[in-house]
C-alpha atoms as a PDB file:
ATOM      1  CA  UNK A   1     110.302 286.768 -51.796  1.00  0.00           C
ATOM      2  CA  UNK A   2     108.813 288.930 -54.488  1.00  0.00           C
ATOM      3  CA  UNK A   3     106.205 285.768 -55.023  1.00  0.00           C
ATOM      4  CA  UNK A   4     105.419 285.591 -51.268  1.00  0.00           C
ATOM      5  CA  UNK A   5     104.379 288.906 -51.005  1.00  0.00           C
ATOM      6  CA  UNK A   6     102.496 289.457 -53.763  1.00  0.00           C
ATOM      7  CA  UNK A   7      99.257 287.495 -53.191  1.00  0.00           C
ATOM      8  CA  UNK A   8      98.857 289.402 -49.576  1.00  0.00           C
ATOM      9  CA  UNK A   9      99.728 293.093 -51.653  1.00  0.00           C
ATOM     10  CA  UNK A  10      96.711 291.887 -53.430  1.00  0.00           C
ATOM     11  CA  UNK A  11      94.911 291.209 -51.029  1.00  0.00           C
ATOM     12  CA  UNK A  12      95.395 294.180 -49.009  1.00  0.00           C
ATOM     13  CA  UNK A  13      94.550 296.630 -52.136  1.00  0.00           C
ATOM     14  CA  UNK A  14      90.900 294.440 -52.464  1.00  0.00           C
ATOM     15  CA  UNK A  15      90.436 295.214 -48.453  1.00  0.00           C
ATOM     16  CA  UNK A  16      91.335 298.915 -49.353  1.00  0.00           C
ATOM     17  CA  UNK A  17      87.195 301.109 -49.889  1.00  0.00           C
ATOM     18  CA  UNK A  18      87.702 304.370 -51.520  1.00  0.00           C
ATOM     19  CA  UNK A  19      85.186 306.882 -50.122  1.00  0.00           C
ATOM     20  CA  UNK A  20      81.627 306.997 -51.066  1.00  0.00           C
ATOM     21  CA  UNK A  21      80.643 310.629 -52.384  1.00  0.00           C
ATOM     22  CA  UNK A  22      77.522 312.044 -51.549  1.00  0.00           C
ATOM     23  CA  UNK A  23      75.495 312.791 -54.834  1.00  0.00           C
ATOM     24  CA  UNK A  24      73.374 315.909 -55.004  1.00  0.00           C
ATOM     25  CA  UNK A  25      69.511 316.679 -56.494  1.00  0.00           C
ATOM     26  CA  UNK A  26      67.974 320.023 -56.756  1.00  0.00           C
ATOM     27  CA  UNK A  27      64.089 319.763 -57.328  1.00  0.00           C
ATOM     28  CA  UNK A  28      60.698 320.427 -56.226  1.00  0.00           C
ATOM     29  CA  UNK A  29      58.758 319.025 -53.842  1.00  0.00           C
ATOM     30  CA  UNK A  30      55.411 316.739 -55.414  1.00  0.00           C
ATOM     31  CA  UNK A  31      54.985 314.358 -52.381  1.00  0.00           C
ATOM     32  CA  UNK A  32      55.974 314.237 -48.422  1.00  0.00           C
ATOM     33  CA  UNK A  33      54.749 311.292 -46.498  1.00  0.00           C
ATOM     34  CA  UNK A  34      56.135 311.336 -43.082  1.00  0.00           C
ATOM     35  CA  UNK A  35      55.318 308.137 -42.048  1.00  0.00           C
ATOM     36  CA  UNK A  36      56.894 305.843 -44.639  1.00  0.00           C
ATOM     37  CA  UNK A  37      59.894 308.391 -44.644  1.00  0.00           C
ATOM     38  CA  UNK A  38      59.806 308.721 -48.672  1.00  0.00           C
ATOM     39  CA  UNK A  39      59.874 312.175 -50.658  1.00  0.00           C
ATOM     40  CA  UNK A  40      59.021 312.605 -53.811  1.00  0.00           C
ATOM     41  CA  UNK A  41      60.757 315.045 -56.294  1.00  0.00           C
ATOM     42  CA  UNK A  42      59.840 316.240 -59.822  1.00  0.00           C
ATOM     43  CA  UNK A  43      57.011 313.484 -59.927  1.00  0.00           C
ATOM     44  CA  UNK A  44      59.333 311.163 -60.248  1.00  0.00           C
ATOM     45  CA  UNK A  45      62.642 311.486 -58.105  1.00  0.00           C
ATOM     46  CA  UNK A  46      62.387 308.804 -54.510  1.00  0.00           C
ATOM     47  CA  UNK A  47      64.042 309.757 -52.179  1.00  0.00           C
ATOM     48  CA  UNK A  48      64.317 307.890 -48.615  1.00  0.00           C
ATOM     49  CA  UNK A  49      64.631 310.048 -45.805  1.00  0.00           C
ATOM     50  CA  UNK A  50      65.914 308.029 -42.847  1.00  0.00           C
ATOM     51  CA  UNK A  51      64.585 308.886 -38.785  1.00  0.00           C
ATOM     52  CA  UNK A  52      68.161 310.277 -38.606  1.00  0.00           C
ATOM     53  CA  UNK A  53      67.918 313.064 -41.020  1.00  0.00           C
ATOM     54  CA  UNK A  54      66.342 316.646 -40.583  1.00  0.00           C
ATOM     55  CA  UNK A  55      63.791 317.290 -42.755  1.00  0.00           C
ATOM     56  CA  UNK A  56      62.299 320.857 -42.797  1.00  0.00           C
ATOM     57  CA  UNK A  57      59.015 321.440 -43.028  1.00  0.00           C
ATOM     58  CA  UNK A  58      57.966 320.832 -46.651  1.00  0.00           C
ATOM     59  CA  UNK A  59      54.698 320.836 -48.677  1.00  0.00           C
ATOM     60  CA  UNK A  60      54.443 320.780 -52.359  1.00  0.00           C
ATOM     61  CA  UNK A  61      55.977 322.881 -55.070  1.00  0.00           C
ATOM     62  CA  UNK A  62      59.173 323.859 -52.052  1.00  0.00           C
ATOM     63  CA  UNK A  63      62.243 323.895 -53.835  1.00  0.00           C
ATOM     64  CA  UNK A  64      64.919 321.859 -52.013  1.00  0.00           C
ATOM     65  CA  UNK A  65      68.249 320.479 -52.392  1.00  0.00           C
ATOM     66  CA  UNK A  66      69.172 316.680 -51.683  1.00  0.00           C
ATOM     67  CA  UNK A  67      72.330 315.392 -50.718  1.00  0.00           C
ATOM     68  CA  UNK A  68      71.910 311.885 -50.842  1.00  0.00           C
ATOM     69  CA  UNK A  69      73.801 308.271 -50.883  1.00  0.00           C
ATOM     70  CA  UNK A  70      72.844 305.213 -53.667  1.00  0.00           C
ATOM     71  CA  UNK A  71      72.610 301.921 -51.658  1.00  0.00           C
ATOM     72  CA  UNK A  72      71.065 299.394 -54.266  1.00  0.00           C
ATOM     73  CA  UNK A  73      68.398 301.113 -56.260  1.00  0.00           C
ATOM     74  CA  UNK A  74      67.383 303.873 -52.898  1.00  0.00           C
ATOM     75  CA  UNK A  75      68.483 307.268 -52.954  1.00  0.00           C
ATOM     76  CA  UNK A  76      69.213 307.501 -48.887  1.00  0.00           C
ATOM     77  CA  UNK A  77      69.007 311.190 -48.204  1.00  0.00           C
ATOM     78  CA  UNK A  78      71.615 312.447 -45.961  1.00  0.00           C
ATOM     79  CA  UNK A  79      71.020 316.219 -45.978  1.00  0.00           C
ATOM     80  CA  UNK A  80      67.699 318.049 -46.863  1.00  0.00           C
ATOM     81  CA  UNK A  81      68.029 322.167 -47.418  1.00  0.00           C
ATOM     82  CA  UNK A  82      65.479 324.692 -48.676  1.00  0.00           C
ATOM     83  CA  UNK A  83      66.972 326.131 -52.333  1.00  0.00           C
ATOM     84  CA  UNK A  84      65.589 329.583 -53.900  1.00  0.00           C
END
C-alpha cells in the first residue's frame, strides 16, 4: 500500500507553491516615463510599473520605496510610496 501511495504523495508535494514574497527597494528617483510604464532608480535599478499600480507623482531625485515581484529578469512593482 505504502508503494501505491507514494508516487501520488509525490506528486501532490510538486503541485504544492509556497508563497511568493514581495521584495523591497528604497532609492531615488533618476527616470519616470509614463508611457512605457518603466522607472528608473539609482541610475541603474528597472523597475516595471504595471497600469494596475498607483504611482504618485514623481520627478527626479524623489525618494521612494518599491515593493516589487521578480518574474524572469523584471522587477514588477506592486506598491510605490514616497520615503523621507
Amino acid at each position: 500500500m505504502r508503494k501505491v501511495l507514494m508516487p501520488f504523495w509525490a506528486a501532490a508535494m510538486m503541485l504544492i507553491a509556497l508563497p511568493a514574497y514581495a521584495e523591497t527597494y528604497t532609492g531615488v528617483v533618476d527616470t519616470v516615463d509614463m508611457e512605457t510604464g518603466i522607472l528608473i532608480l539609482d541610475q541603474d535599478i528597472e523597475i516595471v510599473v504595471p497600469e494596475d499600480v498607483d504611482m504618485p507623482e514623481l520627478q527626479a531625485g524623489t525618494v521612494v520605496t518599491v515593493e516589487y515581484d521578480t518574474v524572469g529578469e523584471d522587477k514588477l512593482a506592486t506598491k510605490i510610496t514616497l520615503s523621507e
